[in-house]
Each structure stands twice: as C-alpha cells, then as structure tokens.
C-alpha atoms as a PDB file:
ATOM      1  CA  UNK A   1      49.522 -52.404  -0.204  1.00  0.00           C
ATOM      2  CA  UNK A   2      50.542 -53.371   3.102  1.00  0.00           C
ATOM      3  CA  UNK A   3      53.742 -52.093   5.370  1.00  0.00           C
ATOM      4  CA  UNK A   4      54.366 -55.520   7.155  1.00  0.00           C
ATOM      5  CA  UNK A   5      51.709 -55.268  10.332  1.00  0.00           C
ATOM      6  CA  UNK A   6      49.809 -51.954   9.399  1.00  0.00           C
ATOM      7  CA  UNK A   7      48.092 -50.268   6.059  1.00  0.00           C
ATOM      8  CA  UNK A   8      50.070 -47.975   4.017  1.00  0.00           C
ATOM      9  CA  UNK A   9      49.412 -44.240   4.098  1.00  0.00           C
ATOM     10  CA  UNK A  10      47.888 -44.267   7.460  1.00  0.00           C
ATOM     11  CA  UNK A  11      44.900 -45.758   5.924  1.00  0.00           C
ATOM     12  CA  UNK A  12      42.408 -47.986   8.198  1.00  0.00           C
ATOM     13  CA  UNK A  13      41.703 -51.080   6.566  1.00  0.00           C
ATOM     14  CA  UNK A  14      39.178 -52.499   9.578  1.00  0.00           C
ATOM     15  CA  UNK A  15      36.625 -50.478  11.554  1.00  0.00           C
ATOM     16  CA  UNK A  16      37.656 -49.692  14.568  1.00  0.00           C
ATOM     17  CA  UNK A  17      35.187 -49.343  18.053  1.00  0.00           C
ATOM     18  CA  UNK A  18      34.481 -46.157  17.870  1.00  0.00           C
ATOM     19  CA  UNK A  19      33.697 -46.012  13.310  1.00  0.00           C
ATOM     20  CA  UNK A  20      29.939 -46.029  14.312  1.00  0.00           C
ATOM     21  CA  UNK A  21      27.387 -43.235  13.691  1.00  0.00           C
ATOM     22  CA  UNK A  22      26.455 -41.784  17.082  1.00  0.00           C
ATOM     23  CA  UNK A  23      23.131 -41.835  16.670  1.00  0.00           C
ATOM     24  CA  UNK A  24      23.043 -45.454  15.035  1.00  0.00           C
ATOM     25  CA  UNK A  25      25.497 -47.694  16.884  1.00  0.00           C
ATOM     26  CA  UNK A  26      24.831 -50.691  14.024  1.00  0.00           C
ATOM     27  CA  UNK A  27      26.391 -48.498  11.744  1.00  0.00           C
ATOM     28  CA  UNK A  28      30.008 -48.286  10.689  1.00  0.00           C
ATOM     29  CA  UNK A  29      31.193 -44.732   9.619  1.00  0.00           C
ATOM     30  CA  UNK A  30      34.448 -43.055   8.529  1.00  0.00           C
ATOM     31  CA  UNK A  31      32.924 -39.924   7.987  1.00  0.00           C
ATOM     32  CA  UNK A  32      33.028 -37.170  10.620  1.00  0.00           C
ATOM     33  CA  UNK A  33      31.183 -34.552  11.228  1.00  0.00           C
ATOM     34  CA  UNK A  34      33.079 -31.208  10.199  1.00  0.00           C
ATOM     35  CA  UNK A  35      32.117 -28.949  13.349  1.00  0.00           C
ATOM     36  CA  UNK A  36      31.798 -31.583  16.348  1.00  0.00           C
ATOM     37  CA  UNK A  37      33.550 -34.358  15.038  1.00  0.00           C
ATOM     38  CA  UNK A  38      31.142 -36.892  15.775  1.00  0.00           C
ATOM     39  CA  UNK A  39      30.953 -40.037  13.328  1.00  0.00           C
ATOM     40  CA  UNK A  40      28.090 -40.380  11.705  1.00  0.00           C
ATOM     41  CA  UNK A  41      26.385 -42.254   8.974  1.00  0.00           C
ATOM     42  CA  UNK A  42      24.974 -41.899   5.116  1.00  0.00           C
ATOM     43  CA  UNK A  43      21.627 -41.234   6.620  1.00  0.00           C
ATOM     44  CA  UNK A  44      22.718 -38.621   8.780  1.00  0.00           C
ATOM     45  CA  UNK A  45      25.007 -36.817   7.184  1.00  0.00           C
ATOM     46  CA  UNK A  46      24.152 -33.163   6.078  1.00  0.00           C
ATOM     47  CA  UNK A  47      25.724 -31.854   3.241  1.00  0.00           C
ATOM     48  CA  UNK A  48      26.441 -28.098   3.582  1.00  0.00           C
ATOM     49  CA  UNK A  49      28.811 -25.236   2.278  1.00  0.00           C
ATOM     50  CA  UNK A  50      31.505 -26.293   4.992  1.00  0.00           C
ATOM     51  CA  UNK A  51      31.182 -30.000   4.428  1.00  0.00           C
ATOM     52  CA  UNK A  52      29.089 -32.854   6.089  1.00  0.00           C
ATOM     53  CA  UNK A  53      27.442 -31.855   9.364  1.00  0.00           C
ATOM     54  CA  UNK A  54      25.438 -34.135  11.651  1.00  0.00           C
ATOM     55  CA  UNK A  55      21.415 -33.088  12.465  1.00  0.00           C
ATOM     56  CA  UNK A  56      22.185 -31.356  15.903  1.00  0.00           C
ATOM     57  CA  UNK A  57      24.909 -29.360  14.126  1.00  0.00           C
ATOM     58  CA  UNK A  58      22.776 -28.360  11.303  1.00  0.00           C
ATOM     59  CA  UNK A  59      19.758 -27.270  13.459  1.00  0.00           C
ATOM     60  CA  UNK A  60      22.511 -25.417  15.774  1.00  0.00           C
ATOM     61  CA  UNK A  61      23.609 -23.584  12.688  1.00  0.00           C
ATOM     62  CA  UNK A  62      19.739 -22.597  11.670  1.00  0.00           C
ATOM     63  CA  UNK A  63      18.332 -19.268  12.676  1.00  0.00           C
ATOM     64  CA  UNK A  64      15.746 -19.323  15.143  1.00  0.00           C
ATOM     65  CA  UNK A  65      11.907 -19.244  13.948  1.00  0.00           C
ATOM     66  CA  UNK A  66      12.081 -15.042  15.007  1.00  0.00           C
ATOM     67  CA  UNK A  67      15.186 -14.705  12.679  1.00  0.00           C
ATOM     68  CA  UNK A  68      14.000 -16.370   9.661  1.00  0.00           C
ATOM     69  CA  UNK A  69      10.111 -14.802   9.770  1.00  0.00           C
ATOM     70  CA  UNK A  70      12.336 -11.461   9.977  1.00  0.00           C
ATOM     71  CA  UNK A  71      14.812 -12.502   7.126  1.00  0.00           C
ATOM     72  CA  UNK A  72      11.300 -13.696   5.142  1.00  0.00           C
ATOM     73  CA  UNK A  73       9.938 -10.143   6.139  1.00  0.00           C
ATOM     74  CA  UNK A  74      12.830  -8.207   4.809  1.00  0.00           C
ATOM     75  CA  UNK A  75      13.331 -10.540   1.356  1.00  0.00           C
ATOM     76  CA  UNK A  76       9.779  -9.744   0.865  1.00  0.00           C
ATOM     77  CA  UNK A  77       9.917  -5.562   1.426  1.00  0.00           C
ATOM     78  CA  UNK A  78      12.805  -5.937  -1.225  1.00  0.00           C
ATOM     79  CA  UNK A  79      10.864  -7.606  -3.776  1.00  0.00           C
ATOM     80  CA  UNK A  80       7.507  -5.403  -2.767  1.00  0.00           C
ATOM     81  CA  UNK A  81      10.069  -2.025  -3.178  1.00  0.00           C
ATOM     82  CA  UNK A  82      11.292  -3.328  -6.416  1.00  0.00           C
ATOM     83  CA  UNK A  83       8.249  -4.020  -7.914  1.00  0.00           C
ATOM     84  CA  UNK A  84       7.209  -1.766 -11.187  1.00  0.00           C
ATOM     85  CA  UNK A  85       4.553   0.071  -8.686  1.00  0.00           C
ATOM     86  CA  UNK A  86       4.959  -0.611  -5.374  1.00  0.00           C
ATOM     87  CA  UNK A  87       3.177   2.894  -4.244  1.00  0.00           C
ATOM     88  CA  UNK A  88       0.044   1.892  -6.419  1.00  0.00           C
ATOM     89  CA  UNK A  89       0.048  -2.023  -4.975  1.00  0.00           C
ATOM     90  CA  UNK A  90       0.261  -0.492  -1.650  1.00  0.00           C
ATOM     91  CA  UNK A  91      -2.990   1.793  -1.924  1.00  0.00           C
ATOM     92  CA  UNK A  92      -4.189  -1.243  -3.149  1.00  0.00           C
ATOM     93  CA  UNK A  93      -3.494  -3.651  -0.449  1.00  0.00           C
ATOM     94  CA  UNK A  94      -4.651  -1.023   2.146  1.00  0.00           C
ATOM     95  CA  UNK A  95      -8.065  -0.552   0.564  1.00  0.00           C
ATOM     96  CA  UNK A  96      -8.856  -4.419   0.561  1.00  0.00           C
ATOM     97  CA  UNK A  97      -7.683  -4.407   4.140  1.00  0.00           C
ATOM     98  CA  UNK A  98      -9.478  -1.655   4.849  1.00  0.00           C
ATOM     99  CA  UNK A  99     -12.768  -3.415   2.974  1.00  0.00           C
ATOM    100  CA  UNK A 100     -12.600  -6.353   5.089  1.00  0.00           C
ATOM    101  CA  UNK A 101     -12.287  -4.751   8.217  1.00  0.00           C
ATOM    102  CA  UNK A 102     -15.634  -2.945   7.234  1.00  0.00           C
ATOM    103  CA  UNK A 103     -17.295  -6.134   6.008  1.00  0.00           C
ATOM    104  CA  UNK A 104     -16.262  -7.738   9.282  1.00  0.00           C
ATOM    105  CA  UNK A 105     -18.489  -5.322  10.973  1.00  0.00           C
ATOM    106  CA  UNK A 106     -21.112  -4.419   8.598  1.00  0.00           C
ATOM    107  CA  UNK A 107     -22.398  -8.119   8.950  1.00  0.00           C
ATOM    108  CA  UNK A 108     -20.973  -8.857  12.917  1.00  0.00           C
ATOM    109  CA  UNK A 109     -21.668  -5.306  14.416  1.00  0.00           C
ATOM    110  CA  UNK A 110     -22.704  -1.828  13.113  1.00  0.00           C
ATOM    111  CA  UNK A 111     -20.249  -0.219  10.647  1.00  0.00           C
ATOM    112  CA  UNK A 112     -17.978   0.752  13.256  1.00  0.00           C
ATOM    113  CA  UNK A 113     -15.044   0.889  10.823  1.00  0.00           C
ATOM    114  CA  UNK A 114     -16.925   2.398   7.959  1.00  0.00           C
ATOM    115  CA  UNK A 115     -18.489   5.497  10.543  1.00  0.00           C
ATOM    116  CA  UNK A 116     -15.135   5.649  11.600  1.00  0.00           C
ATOM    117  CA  UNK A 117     -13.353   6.285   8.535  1.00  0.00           C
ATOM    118  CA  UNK A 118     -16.202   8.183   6.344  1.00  0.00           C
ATOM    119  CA  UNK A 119     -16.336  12.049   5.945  1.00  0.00           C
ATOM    120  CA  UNK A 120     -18.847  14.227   6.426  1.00  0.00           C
ATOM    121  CA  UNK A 121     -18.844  18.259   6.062  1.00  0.00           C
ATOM    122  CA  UNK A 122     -20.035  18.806  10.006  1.00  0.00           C
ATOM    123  CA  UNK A 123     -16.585  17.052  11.178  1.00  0.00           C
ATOM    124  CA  UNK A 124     -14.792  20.192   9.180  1.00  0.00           C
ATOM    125  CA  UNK A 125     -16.879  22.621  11.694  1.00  0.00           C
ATOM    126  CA  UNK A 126     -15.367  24.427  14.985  1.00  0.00           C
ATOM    127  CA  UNK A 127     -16.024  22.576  18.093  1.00  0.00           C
ATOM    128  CA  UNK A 128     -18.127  25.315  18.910  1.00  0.00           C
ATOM    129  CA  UNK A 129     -20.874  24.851  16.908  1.00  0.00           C
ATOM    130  CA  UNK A 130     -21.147  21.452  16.661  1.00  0.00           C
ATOM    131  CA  UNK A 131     -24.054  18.706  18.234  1.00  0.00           C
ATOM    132  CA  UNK A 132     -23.183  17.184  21.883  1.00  0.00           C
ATOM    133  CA  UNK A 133     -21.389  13.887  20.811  1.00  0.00           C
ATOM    134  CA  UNK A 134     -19.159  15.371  17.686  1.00  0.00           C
ATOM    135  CA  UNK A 135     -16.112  16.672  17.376  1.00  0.00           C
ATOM    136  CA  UNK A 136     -14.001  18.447  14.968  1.00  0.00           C
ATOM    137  CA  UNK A 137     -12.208  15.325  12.919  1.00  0.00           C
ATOM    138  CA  UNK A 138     -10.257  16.886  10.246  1.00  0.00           C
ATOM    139  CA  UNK A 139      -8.137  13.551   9.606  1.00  0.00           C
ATOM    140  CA  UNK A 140     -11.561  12.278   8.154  1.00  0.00           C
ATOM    141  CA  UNK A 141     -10.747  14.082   4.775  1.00  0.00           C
ATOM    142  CA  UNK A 142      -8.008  11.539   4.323  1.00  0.00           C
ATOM    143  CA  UNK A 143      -9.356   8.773   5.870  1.00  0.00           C
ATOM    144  CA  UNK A 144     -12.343   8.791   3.410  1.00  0.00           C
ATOM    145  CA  UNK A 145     -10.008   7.431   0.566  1.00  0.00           C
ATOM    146  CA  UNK A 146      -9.346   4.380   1.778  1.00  0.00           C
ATOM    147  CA  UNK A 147     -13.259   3.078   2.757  1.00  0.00           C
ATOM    148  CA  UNK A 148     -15.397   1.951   0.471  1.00  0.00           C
ATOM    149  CA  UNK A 149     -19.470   1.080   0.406  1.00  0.00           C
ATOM    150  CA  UNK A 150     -20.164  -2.080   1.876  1.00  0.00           C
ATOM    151  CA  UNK A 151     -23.584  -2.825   0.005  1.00  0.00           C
ATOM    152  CA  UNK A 152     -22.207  -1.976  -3.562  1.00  0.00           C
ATOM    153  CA  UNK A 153     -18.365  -4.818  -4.069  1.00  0.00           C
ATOM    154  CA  UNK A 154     -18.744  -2.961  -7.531  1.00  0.00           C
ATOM    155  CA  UNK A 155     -17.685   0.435  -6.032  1.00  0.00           C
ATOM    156  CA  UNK A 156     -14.252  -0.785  -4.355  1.00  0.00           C
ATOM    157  CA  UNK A 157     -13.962  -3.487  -8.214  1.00  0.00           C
ATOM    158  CA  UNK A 158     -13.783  -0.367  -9.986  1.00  0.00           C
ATOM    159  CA  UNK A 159     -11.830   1.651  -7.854  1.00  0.00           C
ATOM    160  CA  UNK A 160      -8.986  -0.858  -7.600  1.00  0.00           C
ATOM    161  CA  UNK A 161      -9.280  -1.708 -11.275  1.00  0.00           C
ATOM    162  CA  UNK A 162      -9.118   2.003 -12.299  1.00  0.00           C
ATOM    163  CA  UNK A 163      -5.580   1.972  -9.663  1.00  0.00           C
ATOM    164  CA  UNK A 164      -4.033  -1.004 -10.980  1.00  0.00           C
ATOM    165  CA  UNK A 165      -4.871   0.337 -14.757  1.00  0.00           C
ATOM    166  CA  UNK A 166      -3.674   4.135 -14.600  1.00  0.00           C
ATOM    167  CA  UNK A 167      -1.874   4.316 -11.181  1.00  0.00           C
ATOM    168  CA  UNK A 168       0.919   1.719 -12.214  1.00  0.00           C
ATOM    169  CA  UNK A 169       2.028   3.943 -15.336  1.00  0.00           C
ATOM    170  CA  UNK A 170       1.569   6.815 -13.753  1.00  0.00           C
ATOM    171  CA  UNK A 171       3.525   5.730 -10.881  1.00  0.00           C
ATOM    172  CA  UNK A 172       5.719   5.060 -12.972  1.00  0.00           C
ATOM    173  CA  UNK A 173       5.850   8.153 -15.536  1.00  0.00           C
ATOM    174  CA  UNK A 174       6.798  10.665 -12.368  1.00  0.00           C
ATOM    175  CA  UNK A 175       8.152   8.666  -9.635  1.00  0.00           C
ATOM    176  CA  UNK A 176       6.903   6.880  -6.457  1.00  0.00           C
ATOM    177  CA  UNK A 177       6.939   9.955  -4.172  1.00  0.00           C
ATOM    178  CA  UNK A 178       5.119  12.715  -6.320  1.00  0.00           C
ATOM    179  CA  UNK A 179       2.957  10.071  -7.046  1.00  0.00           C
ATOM    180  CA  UNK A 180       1.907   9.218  -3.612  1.00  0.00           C
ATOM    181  CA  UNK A 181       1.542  13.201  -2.587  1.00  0.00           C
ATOM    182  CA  UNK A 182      -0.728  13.412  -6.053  1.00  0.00           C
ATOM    183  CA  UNK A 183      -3.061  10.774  -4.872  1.00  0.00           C
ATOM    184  CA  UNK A 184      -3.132  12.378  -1.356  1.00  0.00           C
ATOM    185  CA  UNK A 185      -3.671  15.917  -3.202  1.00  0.00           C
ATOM    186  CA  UNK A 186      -6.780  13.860  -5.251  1.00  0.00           C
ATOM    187  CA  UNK A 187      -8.271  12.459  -2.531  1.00  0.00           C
ATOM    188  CA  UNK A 188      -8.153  15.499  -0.389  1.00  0.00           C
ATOM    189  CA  UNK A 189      -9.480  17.947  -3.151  1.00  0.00           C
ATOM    190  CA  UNK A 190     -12.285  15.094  -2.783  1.00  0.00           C
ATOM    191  CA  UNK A 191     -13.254  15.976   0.543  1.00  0.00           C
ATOM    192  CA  UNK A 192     -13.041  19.350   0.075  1.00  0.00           C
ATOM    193  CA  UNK A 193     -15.676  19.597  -2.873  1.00  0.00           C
ATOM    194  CA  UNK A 194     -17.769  17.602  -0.464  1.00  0.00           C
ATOM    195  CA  UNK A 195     -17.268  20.023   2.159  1.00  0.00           C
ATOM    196  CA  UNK A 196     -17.394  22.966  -0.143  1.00  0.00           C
ATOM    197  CA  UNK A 197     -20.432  22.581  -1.519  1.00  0.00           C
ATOM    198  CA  UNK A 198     -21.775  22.896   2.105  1.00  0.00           C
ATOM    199  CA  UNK A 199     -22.463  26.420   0.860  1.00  0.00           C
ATOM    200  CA  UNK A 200     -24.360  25.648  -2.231  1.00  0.00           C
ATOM    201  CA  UNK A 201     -26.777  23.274  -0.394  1.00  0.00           C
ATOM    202  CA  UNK A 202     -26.430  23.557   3.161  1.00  0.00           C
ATOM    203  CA  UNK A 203     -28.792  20.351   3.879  1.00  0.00           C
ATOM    204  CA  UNK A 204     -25.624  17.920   2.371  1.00  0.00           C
ATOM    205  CA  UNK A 205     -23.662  19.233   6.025  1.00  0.00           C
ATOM    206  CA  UNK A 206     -24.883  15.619   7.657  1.00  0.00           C
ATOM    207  CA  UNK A 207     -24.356  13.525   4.441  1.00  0.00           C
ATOM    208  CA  UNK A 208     -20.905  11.115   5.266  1.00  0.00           C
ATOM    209  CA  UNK A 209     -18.758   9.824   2.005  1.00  0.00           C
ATOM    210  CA  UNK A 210     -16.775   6.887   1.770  1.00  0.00           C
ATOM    211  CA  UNK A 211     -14.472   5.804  -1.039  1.00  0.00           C
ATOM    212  CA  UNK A 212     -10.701   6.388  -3.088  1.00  0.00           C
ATOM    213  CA  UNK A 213     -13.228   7.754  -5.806  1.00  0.00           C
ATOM    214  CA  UNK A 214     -11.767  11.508  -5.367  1.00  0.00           C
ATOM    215  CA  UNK A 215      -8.537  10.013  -5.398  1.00  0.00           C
ATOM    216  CA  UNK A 216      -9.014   7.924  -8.600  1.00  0.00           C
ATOM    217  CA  UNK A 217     -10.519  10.352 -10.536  1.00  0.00           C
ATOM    218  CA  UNK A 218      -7.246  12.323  -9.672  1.00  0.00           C
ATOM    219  CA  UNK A 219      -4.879  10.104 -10.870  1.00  0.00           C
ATOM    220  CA  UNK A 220      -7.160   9.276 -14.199  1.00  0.00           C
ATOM    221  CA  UNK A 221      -7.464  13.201 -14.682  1.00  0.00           C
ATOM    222  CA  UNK A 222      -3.546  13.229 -13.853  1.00  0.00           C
ATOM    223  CA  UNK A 223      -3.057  10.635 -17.190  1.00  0.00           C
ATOM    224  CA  UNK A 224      -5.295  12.648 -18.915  1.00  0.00           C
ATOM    225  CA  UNK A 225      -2.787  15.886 -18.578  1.00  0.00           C
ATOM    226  CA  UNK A 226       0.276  13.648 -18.998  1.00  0.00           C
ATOM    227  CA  UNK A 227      -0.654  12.573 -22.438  1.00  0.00           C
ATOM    228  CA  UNK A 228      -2.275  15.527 -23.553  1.00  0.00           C
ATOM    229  CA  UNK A 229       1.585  16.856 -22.849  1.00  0.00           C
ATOM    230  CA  UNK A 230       2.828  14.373 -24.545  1.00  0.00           C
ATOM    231  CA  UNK A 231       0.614  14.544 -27.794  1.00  0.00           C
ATOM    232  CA  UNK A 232      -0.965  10.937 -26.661  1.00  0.00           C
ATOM    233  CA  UNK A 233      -4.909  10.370 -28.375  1.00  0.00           C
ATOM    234  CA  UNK A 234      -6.556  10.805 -25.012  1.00  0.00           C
ATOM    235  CA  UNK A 235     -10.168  10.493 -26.645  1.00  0.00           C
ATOM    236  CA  UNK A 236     -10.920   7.078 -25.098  1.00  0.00           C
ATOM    237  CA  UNK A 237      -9.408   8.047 -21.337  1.00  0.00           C
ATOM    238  CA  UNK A 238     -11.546  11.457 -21.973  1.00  0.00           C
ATOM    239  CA  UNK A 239     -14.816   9.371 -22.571  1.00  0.00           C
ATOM    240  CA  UNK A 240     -14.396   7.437 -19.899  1.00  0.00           C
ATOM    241  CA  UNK A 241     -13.890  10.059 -17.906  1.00  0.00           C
ATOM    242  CA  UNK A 242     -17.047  11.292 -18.645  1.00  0.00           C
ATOM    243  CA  UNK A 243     -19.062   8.395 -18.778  1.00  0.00           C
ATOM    244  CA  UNK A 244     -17.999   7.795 -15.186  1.00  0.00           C
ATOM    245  CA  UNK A 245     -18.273  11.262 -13.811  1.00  0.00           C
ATOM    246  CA  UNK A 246     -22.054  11.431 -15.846  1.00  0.00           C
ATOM    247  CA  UNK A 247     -23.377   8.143 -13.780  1.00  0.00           C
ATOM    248  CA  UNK A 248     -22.586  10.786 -10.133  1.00  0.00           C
ATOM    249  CA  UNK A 249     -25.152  12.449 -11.493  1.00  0.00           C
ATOM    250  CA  UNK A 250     -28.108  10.607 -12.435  1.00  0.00           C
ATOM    251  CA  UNK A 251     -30.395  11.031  -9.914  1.00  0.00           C
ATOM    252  CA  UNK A 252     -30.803   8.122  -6.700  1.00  0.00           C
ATOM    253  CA  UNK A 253     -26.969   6.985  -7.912  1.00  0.00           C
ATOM    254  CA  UNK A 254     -26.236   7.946  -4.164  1.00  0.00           C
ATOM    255  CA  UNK A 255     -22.522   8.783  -5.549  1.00  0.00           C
ATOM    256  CA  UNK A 256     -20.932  11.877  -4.465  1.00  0.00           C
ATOM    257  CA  UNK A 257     -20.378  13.554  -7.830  1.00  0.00           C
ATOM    258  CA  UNK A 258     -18.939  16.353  -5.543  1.00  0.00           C
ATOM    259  CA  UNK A 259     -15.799  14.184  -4.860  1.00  0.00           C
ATOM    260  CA  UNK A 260     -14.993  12.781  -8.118  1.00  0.00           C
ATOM    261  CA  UNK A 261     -14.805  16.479  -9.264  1.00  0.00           C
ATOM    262  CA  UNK A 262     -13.024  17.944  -6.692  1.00  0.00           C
ATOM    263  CA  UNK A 263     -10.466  15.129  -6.949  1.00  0.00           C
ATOM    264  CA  UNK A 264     -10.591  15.581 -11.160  1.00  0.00           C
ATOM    265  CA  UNK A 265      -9.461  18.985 -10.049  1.00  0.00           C
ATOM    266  CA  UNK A 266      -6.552  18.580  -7.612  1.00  0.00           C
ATOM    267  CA  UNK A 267      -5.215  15.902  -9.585  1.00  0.00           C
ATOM    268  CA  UNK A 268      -5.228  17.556 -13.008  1.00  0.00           C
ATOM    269  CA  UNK A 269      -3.002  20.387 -10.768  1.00  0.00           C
ATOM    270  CA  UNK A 270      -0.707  18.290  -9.467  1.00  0.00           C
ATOM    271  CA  UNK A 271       0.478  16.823 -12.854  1.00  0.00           C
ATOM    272  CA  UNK A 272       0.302  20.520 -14.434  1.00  0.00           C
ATOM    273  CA  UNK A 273       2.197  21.773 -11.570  1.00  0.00           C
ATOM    274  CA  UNK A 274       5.311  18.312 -12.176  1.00  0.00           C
ATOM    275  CA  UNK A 275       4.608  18.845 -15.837  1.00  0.00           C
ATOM    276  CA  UNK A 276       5.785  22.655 -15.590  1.00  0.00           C
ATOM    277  CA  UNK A 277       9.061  21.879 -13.462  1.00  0.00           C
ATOM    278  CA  UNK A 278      10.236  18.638 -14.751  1.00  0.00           C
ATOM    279  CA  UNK A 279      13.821  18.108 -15.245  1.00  0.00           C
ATOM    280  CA  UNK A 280      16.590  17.749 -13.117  1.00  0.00           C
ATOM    281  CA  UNK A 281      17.660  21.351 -12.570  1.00  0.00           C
ATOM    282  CA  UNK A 282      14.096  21.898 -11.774  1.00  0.00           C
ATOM    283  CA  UNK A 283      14.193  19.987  -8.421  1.00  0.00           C
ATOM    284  CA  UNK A 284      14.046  22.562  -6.205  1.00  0.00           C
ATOM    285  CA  UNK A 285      10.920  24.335  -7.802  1.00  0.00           C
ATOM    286  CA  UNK A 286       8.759  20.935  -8.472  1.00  0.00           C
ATOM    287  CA  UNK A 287       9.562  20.653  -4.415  1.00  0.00           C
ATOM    288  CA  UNK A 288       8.264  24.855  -4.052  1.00  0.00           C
ATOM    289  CA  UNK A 289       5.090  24.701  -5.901  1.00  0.00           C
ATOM    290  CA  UNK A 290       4.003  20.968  -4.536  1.00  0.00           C
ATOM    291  CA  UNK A 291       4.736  22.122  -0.977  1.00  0.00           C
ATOM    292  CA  UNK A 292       2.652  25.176  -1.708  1.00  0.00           C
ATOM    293  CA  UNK A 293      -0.027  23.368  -3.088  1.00  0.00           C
ATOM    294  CA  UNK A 294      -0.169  20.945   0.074  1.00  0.00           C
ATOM    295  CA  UNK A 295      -0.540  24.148   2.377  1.00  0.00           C
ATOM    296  CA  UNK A 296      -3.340  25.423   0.093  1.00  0.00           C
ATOM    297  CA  UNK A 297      -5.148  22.325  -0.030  1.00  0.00           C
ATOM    298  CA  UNK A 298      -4.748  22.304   4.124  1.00  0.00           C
ATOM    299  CA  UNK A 299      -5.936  25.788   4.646  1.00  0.00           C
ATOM    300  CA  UNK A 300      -9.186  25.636   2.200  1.00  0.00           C
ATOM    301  CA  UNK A 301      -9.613  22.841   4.999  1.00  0.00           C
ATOM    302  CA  UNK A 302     -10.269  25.336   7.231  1.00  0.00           C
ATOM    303  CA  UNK A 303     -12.853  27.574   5.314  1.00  0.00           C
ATOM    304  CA  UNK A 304     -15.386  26.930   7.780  1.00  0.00           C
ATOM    305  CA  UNK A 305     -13.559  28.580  10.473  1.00  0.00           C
ATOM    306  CA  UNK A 306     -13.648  31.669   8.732  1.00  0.00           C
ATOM    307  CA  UNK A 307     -16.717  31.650   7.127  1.00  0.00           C
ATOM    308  CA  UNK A 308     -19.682  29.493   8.410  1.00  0.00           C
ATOM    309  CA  UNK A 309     -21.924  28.044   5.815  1.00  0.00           C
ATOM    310  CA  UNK A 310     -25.446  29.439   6.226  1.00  0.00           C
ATOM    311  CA  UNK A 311     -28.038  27.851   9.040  1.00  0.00           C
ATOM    312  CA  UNK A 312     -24.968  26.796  10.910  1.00  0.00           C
END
C-alpha cells in the first residue's frame, strides 16, 4: 500500500545506493550489522546472542588466542577437580610423565632422570661421611615414588593399574587430602625400610630404588584395613597382597621387598590412625595424630645422624 509518492510505514520498496554488503558491492542488503552498522549480506552475516554481526565485528568480539588457551586451561582444572579421583589421576599422570622423561634418556643419554630421582641409603648419611661427589639428598625419599625401572614397562603397568584399581575408592572412601598425605606417608615408610635395613646388611648402603611400589602397597594395605573395619571379605585383596609381596623375595627378582613392606606398614597406620578419629567432631584429632605421624616419619629420616650404621 502506497501513500501517493512514497511506501507506507516508512518501508523502502527499492534499494537504495548505499543497500549493498560492504564487503560485496554486487550485493543488495537491508540488514545491518548490530554493533557497526555496516550493511552486509546473507553470506556475511553472523548470527550471535545480540543479533547479526559482520566478520570484523565477530573476530573483534573473540578473545585473543592467550585468553581462550587460559579459559580452555581453567574449563579443564574444573572438570579434572570434579572428577571421582582427581588425587589418584594426578599420581597417575605424574608417573607416566615422569616415565617418559626417563625413557627419553635411558635410550638418548644415561639415565640422568632416573639417577636423579632414585634413592639410595648413602644420600640419608651426614655430609661428613660421605664419598667426594655426594651429598646428603634427603628429598630422594620422596622422589623415589614417582620413577619407575626403565628395562621392566611391567613394573610402572602394575603400579598404575594397582592406583587406578584401589586408589580411586580409596580416594574416595576418606577424602582427597588424607588421601594424598597417606600415599606420601606409604611411599616414605618405603624409603625408610630401604634405608633402615642399612643396619641389617650394611652392603645394601650403595643399592638405589626406583618406583611408587612403597606407595602402592600403602594404599592396597590401607583398603585392606578399611574393609576389615567395615566387615568387607578381604580374602582376595589379602592374597594378592601376598602373592605380590612373595615375588620381592624370590631370589634375582631385583625388587626391593624392603619398600613394599615398609610402605605396607605406614599405610596400614595411616588408615588405622583416620579409622580411629573419623567423624566430624573428630576433626581436630584426625589433624593431631596425622601431623604427628608426618613428624615421626621425618625424624626416623634422620636415624643415621644419630646412629651410624656399622662400617660407615
């Protein structure tokens, strides 16, 4: 409907000189973008939560490449932190980094990662008394649990198997935190056996360990208490156990039987000590007694500076 020379409603009826897409002057256009008010046409419009925008106004309105790999970061921490285990899948991650790093140069150099990481007794001794070229490494004890043996990919299989089976539930059963101090605990009790039973056969003092092994036996002997408490058949988690624990000590296994019982040990404490102040008026005591058990665990570290195992 027409108003004698004009359209009705103030609507064009003809395209006028400037209804072309600015970026394709062959194309008519009523459309406009909604932030720059440029014309543009079907195949450039953008359609977005504030209405049609043209390409330069949608790649204004993008995050640079540092924003979004930051936003992808962050998205991705959320998910990781809300996984069922994220502690476990951590330790897990970690060890396979660490593994690669070692295989990297096992076959392109000379086990500097793996000598760097492994634990031997003679790192736990006074600077005094130790070879020209050592020094006293303490850290070792904890760095231990997260290398593996390069010449045996069963070793680091079974490890992260064993994590991924147990450590999940467990993980879950008493909470990310006291689970991430219990497989600390494990895998330091580890080292200590190792260094411990310096005394019983003073030639083992050069003899470096590698592997979560001390750690992993914690957290299985950790299930093992937490369904014993709560009146679960453990017979099959008790066998294996043993059948695992037996192989240390056939002889030429060249697996530190030392560690896997040392970390049985700290492990099976650790639960017994949550076990005995669960509950949430308990808080304060679970905190006590493992805060006390991480300060005996740090000064049996230091046995050697008070008494020196024999031909030292």
């Amino acid at each position: 409907m027409t108003n004698g020379s004009g359209p009705a409603f103030g609507e064009r009826v003809e395209y006028g000189p400037d209804d072309v897409c600015y970026r394709h002057a062959d194309r008519h256009s009523f459309t406009l973008c909604q932030r720059c008010g440029r014309t543009i046409c079907a195949d450039c419009q953008n359609v977005s939560a504030v209405g049609v925008l043209c390409p330069e106004c949608v790649r204004q309105t993008r995050p640079g490449a540092a924003k979004r790999s930051a936003r992808t970061a962050r998205v991705a921490g959320r998910r990781f932190a809300g996984s069922d285990a994220p502690v476990t899948y951590g330790i897990m991650i970690a060890c396979a980094a660490v593994f690669l790093a070692q295989l990297a140069t096992h076959y392109f150099g000379a086990d500097q990662v793996t000598r760097a990481l492994w634990y031997a007794p003679l790192y736990s001794l006074p600077d005094a008394v130790l070879p020209p070229g050592l020094a006293f490494e303490p850290w070792r004890m904890a760095t231990a649990m997260f290398a593996h043996s390069t010449g045996f990919i069963l070793h680091i299989l079974f490890n992260m198997y064993a994590l991924w089976l147990f450590g999940r539930n467990l993980e879950q059963m008493i909470g990310r935190t006291a689970f991430v101090l219990l497989y600390l605990f494990a895998g330091l009790g580890g080292s200590l056996a190792v260094m411990f039973w310096v005394y019983a056969d003073p030639t083992s003092i050069n003899v470096p360990t590698v592997g979560a092994s001390g750690a992993i036996f914690g957290v299985l002997a950790a299930t093992l208490v937490a369904y014993r408490a709560a009146r679960v058949n453990i017979t099959s988690l008790a066998v294996l156990i043993a059948i695992n624990f037996g192989i240390g000590l056939l002889p030429g296994a060249g697996i530190s039987w030392q560690a896997h019982l040392g970390g049985a040990i700290a492990g099976a404490a650790t639960m017994g000590l949550l076990l005995a102040t669960r509950g949430p008026r308990r808080r304060g005591a679970r905190i006590a007694v493992l805060a006390g058990l991480g300060v005996l665990l740090v000064l049996l570290a230091g046995a050697y500076f008070v008494w020196l195992p024999a031909g030292v």
